[in-house]
N, C-alpha and C. Protein backbone atom coordinates (compact mmCIF):
# COMPACT_ATOMS: atom_id res chain seq x y z
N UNK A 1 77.08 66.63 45.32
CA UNK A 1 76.46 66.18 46.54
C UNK A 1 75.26 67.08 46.86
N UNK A 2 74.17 66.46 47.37
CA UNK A 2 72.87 67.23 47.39
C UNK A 2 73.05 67.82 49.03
N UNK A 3 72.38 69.25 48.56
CA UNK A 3 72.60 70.73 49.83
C UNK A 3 71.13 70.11 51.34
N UNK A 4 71.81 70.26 51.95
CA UNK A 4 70.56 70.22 53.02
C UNK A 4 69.76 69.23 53.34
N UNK A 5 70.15 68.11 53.27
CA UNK A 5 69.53 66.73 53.59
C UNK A 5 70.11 65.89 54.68
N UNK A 6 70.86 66.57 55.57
CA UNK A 6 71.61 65.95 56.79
C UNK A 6 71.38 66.98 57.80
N UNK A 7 71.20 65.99 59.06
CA UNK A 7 70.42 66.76 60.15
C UNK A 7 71.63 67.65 60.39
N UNK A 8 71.39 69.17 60.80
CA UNK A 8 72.50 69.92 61.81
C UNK A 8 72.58 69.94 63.12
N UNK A 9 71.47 69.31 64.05
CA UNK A 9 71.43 69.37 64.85
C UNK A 9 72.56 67.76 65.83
N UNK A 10 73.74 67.78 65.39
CA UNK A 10 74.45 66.83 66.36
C UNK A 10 75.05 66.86 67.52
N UNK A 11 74.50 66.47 68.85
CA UNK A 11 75.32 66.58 69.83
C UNK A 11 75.91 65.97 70.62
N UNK A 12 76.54 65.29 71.48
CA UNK A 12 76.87 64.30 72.30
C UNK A 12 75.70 63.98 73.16
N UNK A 13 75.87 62.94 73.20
CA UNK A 13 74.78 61.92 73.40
C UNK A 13 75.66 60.38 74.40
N UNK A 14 75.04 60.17 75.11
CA UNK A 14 75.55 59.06 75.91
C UNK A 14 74.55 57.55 75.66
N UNK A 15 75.29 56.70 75.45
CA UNK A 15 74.35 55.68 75.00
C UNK A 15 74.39 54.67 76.57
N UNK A 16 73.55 53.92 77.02
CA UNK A 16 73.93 52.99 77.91
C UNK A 16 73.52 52.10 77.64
N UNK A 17 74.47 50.98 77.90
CA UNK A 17 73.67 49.49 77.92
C UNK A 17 73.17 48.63 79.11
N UNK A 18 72.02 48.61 78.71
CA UNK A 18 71.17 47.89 80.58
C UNK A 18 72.05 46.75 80.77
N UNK A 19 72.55 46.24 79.86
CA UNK A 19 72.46 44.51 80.33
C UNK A 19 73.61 44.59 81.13
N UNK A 20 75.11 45.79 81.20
CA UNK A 20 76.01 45.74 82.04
C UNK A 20 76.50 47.13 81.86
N UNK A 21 75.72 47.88 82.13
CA UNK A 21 75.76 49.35 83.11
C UNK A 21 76.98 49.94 81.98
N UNK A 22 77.27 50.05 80.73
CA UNK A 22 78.52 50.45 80.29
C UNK A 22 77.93 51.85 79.43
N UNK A 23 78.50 52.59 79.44
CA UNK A 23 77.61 54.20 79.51
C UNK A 23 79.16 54.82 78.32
N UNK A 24 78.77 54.90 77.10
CA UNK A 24 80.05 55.86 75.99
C UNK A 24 79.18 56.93 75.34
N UNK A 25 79.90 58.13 74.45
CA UNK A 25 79.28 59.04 74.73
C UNK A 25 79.68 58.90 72.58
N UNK A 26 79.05 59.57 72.14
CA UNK A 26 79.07 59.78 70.48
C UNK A 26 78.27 60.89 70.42
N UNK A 27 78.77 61.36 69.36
CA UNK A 27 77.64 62.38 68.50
C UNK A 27 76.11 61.87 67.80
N UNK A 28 74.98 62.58 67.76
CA UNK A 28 73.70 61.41 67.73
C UNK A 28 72.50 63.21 67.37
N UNK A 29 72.02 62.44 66.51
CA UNK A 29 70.86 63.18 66.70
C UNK A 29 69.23 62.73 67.72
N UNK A 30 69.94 61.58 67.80
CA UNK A 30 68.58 60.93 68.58
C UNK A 30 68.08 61.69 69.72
N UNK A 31 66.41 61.72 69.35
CA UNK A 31 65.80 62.27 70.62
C UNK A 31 65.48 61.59 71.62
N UNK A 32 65.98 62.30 73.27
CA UNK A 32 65.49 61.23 74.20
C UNK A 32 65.14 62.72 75.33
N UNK A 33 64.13 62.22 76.24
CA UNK A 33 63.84 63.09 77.09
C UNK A 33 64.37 63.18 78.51
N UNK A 34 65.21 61.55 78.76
CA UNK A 34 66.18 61.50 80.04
C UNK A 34 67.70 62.20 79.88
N UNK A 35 68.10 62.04 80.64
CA UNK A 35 69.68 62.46 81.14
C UNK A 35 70.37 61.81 81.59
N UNK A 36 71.60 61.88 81.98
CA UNK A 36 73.12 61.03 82.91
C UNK A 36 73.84 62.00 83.02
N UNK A 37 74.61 61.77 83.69
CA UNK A 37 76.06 62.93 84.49
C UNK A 37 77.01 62.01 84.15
N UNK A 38 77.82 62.02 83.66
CA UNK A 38 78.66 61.45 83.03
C UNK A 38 79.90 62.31 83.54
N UNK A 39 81.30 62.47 84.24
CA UNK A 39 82.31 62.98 84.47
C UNK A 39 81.53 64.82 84.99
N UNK A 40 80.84 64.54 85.17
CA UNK A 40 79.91 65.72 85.95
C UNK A 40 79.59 66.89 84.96
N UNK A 41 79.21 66.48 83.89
CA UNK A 41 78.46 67.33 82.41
C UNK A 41 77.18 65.88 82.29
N UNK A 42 76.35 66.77 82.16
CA UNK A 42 75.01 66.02 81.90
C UNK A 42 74.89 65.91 80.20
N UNK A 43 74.52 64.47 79.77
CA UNK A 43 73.94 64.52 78.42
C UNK A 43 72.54 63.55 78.35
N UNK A 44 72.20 63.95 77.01
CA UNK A 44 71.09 63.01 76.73
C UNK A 44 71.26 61.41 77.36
N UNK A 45 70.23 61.00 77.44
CA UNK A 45 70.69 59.39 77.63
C UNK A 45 69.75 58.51 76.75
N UNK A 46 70.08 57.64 75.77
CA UNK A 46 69.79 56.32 75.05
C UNK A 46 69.83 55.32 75.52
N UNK A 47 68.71 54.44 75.83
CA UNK A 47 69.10 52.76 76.74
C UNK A 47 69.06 52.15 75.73
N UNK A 48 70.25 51.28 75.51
CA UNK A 48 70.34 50.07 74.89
C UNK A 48 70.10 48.76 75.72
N UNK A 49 69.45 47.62 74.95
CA UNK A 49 69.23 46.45 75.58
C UNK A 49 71.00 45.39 75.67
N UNK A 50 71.26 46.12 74.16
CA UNK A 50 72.90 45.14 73.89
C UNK A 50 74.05 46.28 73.02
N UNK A 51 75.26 45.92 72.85
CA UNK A 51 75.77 47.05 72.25
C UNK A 51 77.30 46.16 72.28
N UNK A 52 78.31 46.83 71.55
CA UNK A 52 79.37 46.16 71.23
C UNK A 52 79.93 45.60 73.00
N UNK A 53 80.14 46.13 74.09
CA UNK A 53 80.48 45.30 74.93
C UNK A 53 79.79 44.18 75.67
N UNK A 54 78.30 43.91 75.19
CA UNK A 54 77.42 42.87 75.64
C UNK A 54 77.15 41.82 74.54
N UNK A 55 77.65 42.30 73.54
CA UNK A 55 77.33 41.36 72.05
C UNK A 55 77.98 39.98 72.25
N UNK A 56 77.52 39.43 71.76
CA UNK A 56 78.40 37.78 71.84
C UNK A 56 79.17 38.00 70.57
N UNK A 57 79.35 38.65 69.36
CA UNK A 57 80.30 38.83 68.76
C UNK A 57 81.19 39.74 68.43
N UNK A 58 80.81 40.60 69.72
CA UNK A 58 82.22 41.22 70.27
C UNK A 58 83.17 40.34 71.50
N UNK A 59 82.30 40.10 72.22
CA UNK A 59 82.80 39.34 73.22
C UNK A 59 83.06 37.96 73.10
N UNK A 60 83.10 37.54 72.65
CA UNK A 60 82.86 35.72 72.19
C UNK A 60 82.43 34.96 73.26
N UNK A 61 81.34 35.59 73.81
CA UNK A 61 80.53 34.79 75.39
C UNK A 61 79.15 34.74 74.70
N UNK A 62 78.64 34.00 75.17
CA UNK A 62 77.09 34.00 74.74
C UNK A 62 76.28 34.21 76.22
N UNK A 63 75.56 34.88 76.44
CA UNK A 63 74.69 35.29 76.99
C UNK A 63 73.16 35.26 76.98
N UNK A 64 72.72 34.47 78.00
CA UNK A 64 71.01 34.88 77.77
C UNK A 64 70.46 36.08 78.35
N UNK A 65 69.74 36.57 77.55
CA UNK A 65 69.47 38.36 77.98
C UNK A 65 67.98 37.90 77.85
N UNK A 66 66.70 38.10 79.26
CA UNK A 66 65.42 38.22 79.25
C UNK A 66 65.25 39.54 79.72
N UNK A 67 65.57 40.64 79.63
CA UNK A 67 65.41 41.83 80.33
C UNK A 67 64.13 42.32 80.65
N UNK A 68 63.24 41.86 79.67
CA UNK A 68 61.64 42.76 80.10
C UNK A 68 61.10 41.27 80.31
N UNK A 69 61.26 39.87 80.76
CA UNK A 69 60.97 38.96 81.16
C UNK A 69 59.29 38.68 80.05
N UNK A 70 60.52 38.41 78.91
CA UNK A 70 59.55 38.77 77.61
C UNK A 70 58.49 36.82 77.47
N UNK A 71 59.65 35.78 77.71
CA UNK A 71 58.92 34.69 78.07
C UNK A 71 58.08 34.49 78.59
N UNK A 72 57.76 35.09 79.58
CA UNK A 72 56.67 34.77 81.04
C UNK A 72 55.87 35.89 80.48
N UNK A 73 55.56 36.90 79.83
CA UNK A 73 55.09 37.91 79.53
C UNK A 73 54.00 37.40 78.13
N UNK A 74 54.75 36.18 77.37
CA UNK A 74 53.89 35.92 76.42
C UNK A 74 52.99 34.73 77.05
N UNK A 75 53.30 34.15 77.73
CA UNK A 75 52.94 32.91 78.44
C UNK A 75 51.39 33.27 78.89
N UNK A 76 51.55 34.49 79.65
CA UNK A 76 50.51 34.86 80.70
C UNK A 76 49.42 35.44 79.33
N UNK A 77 50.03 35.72 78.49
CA UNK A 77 49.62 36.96 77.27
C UNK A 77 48.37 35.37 77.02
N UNK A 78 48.84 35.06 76.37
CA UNK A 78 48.17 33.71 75.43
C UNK A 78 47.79 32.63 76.31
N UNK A 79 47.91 32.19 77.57
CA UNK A 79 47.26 31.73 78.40
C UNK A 79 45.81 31.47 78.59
N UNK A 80 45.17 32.21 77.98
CA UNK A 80 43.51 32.74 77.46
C UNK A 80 43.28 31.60 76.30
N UNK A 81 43.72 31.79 75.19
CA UNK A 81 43.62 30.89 73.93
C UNK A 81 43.82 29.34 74.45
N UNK A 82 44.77 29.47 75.46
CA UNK A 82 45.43 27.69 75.80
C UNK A 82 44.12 26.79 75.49
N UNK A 83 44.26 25.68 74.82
CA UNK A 83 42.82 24.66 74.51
C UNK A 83 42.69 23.78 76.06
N UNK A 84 41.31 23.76 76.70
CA UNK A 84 41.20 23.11 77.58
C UNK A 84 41.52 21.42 77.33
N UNK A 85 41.97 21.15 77.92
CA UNK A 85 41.34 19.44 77.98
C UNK A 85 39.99 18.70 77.79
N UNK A 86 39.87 17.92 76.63
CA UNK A 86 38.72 17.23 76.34
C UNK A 86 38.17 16.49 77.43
N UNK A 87 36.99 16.49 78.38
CA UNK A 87 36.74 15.56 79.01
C UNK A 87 36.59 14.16 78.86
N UNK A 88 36.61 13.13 79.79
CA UNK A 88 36.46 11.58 79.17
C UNK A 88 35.09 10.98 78.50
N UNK A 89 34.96 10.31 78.19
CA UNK A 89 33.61 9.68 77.79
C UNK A 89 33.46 9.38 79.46
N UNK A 90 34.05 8.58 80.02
CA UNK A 90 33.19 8.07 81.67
C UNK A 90 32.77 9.33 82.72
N UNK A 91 32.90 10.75 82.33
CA UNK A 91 32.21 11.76 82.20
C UNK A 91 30.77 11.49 82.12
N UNK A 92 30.52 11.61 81.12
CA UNK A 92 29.58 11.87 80.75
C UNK A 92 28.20 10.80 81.09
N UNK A 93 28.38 9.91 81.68
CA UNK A 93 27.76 8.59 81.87
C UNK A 93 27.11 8.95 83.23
């Protein structure tokens, strides 16, 4: 097995999921610059959008998740490009 190619730095880490506030704690090297108080010890904090208790195949519910109201966000985005309407010929007369 090859020496020194796995991070040492692992610590508890709290992951949360936005879509229903559910906050578990794992070992993680991931860097994040926020926090949580968790049972009143502070750890890192990770936002997840989905995670095994919001999944539809953990849960067998299906769910629509728009969290950053990503529809209306492309809408307005590309709204610019939209092709006008051709005017009529009785226009132009």
């Amino acid at each position: 097995m090859k020496k020194d190619i796995h991070p040492e730095n692992y610590r508890l880490v709290a992951f949360k999921d936005m879509s229903n506030d559910d906050v578990f704690l794992t070992k993680s090297t991931a860097d994040t610059k926020e926090t949580i108080e968790v049972d009143g010890v502070e750890y890192p904090l990770v936002k997840l959008e989905i995670s095994r208790t919001s999944h539809p195949f953990y849960t067998g519910k299906a769910k629509f998740l728009d969290t950053a109201g990503r529809i209306d966000k492309f809408k307005s985005k590309y709204e610019k490009f939209k092709k006008k309407p051709a005017k009529a010929d009785s226009d132009k007369k």
